[in-house]
N, C-alpha and C. Protein backbone atom coordinates (compact mmCIF):
# COMPACT_ATOMS: atom_id res chain seq x y z
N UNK A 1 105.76 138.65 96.32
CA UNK A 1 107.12 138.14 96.40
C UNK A 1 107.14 136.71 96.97
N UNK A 2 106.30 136.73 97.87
CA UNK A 2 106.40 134.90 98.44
C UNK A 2 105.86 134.61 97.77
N UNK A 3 104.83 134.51 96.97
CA UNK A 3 104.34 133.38 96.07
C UNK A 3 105.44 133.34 94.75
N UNK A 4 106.12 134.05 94.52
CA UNK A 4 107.09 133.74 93.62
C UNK A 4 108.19 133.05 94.16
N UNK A 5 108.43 133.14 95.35
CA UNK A 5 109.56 132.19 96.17
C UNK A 5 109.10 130.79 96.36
N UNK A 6 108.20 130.56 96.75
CA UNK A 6 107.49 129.14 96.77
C UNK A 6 107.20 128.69 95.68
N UNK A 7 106.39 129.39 94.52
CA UNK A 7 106.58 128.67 93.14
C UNK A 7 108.08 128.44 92.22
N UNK A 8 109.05 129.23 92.74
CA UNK A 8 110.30 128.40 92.12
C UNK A 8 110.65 127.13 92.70
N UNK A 9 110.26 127.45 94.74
CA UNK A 9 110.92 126.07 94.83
C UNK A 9 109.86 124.81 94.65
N UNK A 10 108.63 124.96 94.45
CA UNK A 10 107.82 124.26 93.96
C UNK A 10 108.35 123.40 92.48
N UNK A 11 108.65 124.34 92.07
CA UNK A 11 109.65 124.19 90.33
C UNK A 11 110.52 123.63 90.59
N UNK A 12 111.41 123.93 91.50
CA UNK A 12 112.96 123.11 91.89
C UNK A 12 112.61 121.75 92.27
N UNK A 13 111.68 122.11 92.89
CA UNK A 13 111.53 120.29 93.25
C UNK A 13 110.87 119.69 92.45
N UNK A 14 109.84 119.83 91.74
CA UNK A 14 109.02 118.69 90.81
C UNK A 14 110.41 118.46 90.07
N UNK A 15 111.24 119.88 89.08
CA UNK A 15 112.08 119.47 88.52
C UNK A 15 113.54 118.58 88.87
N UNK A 16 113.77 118.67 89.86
CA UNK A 16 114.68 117.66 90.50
C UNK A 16 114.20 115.69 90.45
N UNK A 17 112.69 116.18 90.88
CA UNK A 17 112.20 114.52 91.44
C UNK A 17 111.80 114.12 89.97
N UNK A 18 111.62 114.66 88.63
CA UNK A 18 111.30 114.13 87.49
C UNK A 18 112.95 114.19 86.65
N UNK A 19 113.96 114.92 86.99
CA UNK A 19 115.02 114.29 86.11
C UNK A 19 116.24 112.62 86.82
N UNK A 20 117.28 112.69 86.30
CA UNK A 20 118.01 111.69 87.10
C UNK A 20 118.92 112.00 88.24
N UNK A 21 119.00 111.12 89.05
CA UNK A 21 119.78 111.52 90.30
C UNK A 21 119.00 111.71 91.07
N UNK A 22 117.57 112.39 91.08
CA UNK A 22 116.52 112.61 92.04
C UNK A 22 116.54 112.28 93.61
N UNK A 23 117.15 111.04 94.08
CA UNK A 23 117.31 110.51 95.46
C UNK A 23 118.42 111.48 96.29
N UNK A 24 119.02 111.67 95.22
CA UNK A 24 120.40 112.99 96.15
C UNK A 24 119.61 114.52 95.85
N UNK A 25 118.97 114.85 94.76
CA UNK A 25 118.85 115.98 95.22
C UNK A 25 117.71 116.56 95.73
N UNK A 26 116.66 115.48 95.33
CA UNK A 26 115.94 115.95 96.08
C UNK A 26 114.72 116.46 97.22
N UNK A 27 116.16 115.83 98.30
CA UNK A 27 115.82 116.24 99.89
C UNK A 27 116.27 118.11 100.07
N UNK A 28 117.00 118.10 99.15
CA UNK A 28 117.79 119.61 99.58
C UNK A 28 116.21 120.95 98.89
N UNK A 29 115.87 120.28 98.20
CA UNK A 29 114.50 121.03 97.38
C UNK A 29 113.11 120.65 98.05
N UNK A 30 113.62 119.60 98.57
CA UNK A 30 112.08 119.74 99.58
C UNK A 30 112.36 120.51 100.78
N UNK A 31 113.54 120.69 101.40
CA UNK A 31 113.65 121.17 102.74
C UNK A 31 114.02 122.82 102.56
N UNK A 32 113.90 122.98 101.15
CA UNK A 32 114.03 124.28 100.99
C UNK A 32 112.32 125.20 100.84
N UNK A 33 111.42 124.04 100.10
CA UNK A 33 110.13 124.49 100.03
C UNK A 33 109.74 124.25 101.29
N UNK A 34 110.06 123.47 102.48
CA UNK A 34 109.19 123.44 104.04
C UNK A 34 110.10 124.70 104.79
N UNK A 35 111.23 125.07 104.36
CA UNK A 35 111.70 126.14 105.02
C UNK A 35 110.75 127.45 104.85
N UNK A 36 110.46 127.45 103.42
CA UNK A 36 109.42 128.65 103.02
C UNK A 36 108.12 128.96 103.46
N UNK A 37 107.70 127.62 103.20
CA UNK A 37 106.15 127.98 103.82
C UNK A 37 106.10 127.95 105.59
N UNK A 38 107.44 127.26 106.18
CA UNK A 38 107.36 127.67 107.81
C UNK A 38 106.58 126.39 108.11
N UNK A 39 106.33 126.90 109.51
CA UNK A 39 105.41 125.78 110.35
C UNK A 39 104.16 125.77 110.05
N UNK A 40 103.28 126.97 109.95
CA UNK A 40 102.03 126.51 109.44
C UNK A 40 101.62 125.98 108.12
N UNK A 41 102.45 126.01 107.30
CA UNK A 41 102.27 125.77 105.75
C UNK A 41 101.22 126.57 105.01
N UNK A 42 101.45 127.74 105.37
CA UNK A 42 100.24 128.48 104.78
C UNK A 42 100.84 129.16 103.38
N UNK A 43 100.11 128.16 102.64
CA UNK A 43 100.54 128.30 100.91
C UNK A 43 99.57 129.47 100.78
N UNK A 44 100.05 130.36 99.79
CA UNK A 44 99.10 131.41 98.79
C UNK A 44 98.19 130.91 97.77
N UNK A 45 96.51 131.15 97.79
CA UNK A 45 95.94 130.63 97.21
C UNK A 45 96.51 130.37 95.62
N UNK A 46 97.27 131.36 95.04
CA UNK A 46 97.18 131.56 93.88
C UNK A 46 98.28 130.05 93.11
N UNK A 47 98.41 129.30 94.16
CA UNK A 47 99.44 127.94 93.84
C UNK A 47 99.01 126.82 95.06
N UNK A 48 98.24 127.32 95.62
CA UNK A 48 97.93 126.22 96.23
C UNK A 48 97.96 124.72 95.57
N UNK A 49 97.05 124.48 94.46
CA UNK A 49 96.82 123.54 93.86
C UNK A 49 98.14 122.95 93.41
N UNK A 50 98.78 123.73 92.96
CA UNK A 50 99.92 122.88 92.39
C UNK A 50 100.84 122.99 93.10
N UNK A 51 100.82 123.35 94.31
CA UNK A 51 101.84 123.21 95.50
C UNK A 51 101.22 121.58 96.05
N UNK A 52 99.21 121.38 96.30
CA UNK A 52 99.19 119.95 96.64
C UNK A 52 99.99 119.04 95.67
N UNK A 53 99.83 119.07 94.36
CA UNK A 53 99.77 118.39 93.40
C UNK A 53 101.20 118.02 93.30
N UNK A 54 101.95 118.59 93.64
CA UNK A 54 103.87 118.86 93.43
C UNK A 54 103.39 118.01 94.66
N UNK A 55 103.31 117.78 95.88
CA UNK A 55 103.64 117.43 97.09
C UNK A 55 103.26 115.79 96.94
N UNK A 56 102.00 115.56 96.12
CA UNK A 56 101.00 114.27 95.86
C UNK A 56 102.26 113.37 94.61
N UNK A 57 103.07 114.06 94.03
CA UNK A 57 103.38 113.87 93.06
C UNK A 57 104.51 113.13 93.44
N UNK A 58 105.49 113.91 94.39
CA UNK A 58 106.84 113.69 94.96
C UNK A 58 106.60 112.21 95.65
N UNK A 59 105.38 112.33 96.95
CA UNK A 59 105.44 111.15 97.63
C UNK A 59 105.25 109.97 97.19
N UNK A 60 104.58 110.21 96.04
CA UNK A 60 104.22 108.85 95.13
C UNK A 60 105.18 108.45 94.72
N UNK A 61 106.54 109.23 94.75
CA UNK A 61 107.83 108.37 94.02
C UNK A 61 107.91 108.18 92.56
N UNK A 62 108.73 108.52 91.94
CA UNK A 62 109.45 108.31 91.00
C UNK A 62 109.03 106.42 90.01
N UNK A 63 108.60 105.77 90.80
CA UNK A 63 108.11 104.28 90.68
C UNK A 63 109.62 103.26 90.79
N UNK A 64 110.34 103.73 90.83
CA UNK A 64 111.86 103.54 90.83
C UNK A 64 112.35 102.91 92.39
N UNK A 65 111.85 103.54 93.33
CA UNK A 65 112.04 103.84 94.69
C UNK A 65 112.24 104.93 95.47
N UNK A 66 111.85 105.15 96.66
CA UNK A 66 111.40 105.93 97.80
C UNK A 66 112.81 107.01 97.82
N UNK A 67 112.81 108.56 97.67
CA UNK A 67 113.61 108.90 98.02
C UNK A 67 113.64 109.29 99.53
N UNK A 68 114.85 108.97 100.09
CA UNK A 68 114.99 108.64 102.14
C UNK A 68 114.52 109.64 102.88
N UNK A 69 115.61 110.37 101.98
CA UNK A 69 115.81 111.50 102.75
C UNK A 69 114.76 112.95 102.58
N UNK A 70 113.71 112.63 102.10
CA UNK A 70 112.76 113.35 101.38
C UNK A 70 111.23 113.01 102.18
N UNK A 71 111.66 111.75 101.96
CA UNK A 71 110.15 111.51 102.49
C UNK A 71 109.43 111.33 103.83
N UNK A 72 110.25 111.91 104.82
CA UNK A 72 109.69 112.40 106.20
C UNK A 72 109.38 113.95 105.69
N UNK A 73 110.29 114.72 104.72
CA UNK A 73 109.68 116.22 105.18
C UNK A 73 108.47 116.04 104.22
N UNK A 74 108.12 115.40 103.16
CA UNK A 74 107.01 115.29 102.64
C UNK A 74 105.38 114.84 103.43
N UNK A 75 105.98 113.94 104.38
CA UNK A 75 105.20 113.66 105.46
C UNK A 75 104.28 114.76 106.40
N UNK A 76 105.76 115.41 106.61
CA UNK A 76 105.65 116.27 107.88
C UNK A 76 104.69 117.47 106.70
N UNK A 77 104.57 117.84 105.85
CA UNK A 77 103.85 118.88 104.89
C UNK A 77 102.54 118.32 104.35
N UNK A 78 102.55 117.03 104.53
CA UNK A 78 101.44 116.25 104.13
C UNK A 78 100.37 116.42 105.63
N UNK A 79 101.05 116.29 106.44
CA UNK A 79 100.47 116.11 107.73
C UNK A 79 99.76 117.62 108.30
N UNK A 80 100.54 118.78 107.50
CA UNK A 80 100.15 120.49 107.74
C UNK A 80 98.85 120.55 106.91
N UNK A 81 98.53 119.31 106.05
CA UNK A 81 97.35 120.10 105.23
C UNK A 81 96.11 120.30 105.72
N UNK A 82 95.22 121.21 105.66
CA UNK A 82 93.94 121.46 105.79
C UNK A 82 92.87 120.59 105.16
N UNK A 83 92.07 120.95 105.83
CA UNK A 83 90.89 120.01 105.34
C UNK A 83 90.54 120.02 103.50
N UNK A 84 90.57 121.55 102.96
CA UNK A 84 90.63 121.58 101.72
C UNK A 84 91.72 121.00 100.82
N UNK A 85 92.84 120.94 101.56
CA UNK A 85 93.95 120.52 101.02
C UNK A 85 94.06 118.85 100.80
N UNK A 86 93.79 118.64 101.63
CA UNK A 86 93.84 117.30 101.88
C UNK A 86 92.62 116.51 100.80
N UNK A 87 91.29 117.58 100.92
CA UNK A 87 90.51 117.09 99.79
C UNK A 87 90.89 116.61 98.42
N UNK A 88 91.39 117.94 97.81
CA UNK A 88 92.74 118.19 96.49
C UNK A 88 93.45 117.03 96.53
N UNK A 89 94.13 116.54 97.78
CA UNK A 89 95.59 115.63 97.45
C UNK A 89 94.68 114.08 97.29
N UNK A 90 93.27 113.63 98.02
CA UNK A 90 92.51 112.90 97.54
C UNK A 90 91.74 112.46 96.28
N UNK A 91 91.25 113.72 95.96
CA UNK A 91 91.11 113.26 94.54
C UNK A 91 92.14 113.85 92.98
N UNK A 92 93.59 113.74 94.09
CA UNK A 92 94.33 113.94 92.48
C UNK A 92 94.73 113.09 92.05
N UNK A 93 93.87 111.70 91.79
CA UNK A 93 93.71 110.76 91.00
C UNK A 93 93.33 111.53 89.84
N UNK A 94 92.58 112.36 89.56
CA UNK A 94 92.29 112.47 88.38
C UNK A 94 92.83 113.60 87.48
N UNK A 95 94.31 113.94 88.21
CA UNK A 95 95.23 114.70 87.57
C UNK A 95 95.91 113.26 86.43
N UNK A 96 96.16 114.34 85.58
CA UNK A 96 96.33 112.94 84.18
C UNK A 96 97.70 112.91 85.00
N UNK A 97 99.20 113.39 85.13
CA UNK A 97 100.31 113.12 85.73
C UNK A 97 100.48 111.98 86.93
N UNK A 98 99.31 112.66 88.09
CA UNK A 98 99.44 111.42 88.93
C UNK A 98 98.66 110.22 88.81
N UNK A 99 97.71 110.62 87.76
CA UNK A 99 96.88 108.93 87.12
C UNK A 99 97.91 108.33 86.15
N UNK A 100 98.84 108.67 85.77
CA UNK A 100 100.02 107.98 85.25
C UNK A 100 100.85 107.47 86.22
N UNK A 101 101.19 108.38 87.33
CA UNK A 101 102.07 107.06 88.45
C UNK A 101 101.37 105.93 88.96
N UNK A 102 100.05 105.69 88.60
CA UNK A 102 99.12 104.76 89.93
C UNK A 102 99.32 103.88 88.64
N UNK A 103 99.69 103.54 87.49
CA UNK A 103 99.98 102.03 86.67
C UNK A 103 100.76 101.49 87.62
N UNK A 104 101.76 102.07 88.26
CA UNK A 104 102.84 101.07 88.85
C UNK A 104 102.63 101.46 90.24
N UNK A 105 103.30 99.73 90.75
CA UNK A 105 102.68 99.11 91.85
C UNK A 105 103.53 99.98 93.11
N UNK A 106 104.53 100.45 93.32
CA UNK A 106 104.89 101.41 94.30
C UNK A 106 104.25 102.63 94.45
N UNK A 107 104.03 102.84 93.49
CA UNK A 107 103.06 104.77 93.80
C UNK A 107 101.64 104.24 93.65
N UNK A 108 101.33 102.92 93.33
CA UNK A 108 99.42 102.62 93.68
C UNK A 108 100.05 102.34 95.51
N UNK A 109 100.70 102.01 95.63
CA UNK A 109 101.20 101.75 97.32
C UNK A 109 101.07 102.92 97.84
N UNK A 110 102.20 104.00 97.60
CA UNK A 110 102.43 104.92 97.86
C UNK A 110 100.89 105.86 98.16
N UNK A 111 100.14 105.85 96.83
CA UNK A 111 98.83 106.51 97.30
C UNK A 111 97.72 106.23 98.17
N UNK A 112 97.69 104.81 98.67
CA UNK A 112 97.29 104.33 99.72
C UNK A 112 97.48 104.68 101.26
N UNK A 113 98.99 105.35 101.22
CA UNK A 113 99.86 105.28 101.92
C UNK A 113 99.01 107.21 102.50
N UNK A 114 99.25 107.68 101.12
CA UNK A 114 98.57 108.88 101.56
C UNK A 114 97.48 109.02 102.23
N UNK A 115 96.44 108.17 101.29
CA UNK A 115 95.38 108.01 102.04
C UNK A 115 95.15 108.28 103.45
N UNK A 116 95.88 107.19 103.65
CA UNK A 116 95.60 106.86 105.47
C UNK A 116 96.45 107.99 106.03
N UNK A 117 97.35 108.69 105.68
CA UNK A 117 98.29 110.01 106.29
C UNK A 117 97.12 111.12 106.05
N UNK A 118 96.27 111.53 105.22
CA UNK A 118 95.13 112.32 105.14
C UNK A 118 94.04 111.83 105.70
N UNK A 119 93.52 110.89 105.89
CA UNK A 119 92.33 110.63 106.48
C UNK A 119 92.07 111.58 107.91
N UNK A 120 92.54 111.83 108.81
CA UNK A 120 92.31 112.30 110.15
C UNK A 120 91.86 114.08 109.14
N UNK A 121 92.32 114.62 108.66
CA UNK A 121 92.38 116.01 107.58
C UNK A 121 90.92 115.90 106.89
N UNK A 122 90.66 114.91 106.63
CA UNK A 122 89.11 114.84 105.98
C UNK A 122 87.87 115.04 106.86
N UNK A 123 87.14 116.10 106.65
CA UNK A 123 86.06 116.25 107.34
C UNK A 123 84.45 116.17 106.60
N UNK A 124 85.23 115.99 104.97
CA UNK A 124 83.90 116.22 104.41
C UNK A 124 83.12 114.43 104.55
N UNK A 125 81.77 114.14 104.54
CA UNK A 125 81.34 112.74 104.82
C UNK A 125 81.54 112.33 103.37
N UNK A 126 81.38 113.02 101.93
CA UNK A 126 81.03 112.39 100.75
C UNK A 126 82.87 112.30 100.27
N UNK A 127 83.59 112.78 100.99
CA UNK A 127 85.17 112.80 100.36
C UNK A 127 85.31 111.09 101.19
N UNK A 128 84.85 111.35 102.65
CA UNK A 128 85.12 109.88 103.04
C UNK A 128 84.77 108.68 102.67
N UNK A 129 83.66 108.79 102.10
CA UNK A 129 82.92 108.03 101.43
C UNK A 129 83.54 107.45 99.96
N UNK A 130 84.08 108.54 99.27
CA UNK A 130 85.22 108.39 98.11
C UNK A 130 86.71 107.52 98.66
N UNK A 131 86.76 108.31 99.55
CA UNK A 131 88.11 106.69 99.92
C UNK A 131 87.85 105.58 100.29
N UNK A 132 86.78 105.23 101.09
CA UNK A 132 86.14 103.70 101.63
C UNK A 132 86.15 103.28 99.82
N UNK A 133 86.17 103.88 99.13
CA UNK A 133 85.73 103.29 97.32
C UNK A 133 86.85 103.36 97.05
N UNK A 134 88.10 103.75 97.14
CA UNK A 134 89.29 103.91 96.84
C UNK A 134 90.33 102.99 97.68
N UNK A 135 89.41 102.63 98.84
CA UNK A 135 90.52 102.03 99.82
C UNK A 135 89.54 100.55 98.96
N UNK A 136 88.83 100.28 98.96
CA UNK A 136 88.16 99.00 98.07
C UNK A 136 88.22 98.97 96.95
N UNK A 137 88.76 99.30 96.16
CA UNK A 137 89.14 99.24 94.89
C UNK A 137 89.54 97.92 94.34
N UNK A 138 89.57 97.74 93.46
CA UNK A 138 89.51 95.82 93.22
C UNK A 138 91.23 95.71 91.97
N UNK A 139 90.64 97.25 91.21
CA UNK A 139 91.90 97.06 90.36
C UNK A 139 92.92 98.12 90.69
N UNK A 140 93.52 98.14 89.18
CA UNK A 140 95.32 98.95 89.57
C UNK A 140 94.51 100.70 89.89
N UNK A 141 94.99 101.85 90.64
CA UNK A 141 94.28 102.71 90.88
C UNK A 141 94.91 104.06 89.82
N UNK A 142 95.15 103.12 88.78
CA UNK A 142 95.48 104.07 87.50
C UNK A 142 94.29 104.32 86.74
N UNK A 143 93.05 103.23 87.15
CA UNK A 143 92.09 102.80 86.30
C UNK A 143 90.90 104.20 87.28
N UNK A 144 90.83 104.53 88.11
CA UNK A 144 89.95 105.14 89.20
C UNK A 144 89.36 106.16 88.53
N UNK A 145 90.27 107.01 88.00
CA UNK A 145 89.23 107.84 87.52
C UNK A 145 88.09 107.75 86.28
N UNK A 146 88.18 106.85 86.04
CA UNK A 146 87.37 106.10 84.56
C UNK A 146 86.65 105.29 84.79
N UNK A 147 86.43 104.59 86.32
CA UNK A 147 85.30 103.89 87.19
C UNK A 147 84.02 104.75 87.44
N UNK A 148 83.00 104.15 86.55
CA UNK A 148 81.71 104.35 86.96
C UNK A 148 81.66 105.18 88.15
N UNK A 149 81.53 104.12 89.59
CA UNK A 149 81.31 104.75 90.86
C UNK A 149 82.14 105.65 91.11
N UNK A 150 83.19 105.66 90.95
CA UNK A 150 84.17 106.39 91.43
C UNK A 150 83.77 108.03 90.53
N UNK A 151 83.64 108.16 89.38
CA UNK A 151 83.08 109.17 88.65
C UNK A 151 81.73 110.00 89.00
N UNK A 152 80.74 109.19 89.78
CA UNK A 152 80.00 109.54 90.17
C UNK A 152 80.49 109.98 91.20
N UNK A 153 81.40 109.92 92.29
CA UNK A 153 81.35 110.50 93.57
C UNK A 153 82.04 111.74 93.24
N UNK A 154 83.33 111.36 92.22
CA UNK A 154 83.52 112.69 92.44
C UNK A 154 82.87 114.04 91.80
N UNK A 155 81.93 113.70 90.61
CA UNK A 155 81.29 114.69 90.06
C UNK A 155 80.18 115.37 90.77
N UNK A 156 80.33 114.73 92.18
CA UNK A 156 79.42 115.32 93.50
C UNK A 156 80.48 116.68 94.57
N UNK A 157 81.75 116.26 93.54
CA UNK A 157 82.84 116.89 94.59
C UNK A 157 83.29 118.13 93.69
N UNK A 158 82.78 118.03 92.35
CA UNK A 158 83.52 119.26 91.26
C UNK A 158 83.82 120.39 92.02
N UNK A 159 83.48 120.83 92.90
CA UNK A 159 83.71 122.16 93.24
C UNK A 159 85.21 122.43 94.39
N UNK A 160 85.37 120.95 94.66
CA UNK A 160 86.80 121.07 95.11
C UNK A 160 88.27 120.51 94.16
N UNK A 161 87.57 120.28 93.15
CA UNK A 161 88.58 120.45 92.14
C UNK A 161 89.17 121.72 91.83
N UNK A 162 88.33 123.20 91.80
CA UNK A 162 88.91 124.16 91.12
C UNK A 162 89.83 124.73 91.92
């Protein structure tokens, strides 16, 4: 039953932050998914992934601009993640959805932004090692997953993709 409660509002919110109006509605769909999972944020494996991925997705913004009232509780859920989690929300560059927000220059911001809000969450040395390459990156970080180096590190990481 809770993982069906968290995957609607998982649903409510991607679907709110991808149609129009998004800045009004939705703070009311994020504060309904941090009501659910509580203080520890202990998501059910069986959505984990696309509970990071919804969360990686939201903060990156729309490319439009920052919704206000949204993006402290996105913070504050960004800030609950685990070390595995936090792995996931690092390399979902190479989710084709959020390698489509990093063309534009607010959500290549925005994912930077994550970065450094996950870094303290990272414990693995070869994930850290992947952002020192990500935080040096030369071009737009739409291009990352199709970089040589960058391909190589993470095909050292496949196993925290699944």
């Amino acid at each position: 039953m809770r993982v069906i409660e968290i995957e609607t509002a998982i649903e409510n919110l991607i679907t709110s932050h991808r149609n129009g109006n998004n800045f009004y509605n939705e703070p009311s769909f994020a504060r309904q998914l941090q009501r659910l999972l509580g203080d520890s944020s202990k998501v059910p494996k069986a959505i984990n992934k696309k509970y990071i991925l919804t969360i990686v997705e939201v903060f990156l913004t729309n490319a439009h601009g920052v919704a206000n009232n949204a993006e402290p509780i996105y913070k504050e859920l960004i800030s609950t993640f685990d070390s595995n989690q936090a792995n996931i929300a690092v390399l979902s560059f190479n989710d084709d959805t959020i390698a489509n927000k990093l063309q534009f220059f607010l959500c290549q911001s925005k994912f930077r932004e994550l970065i450094q809000l996950l870094n303290s969450s990272i414990t693995s040395p070869p994930v850290k090692e992947l952002i020192q390459k990500i935080e040096t990156f030369p071009g737009r970080l739409d291009y990352l997953k199709n970089d040589k180096l960058i391909k190589i590190s993470v095909e050292s990481l496949k196993v925290l993709l699944a």
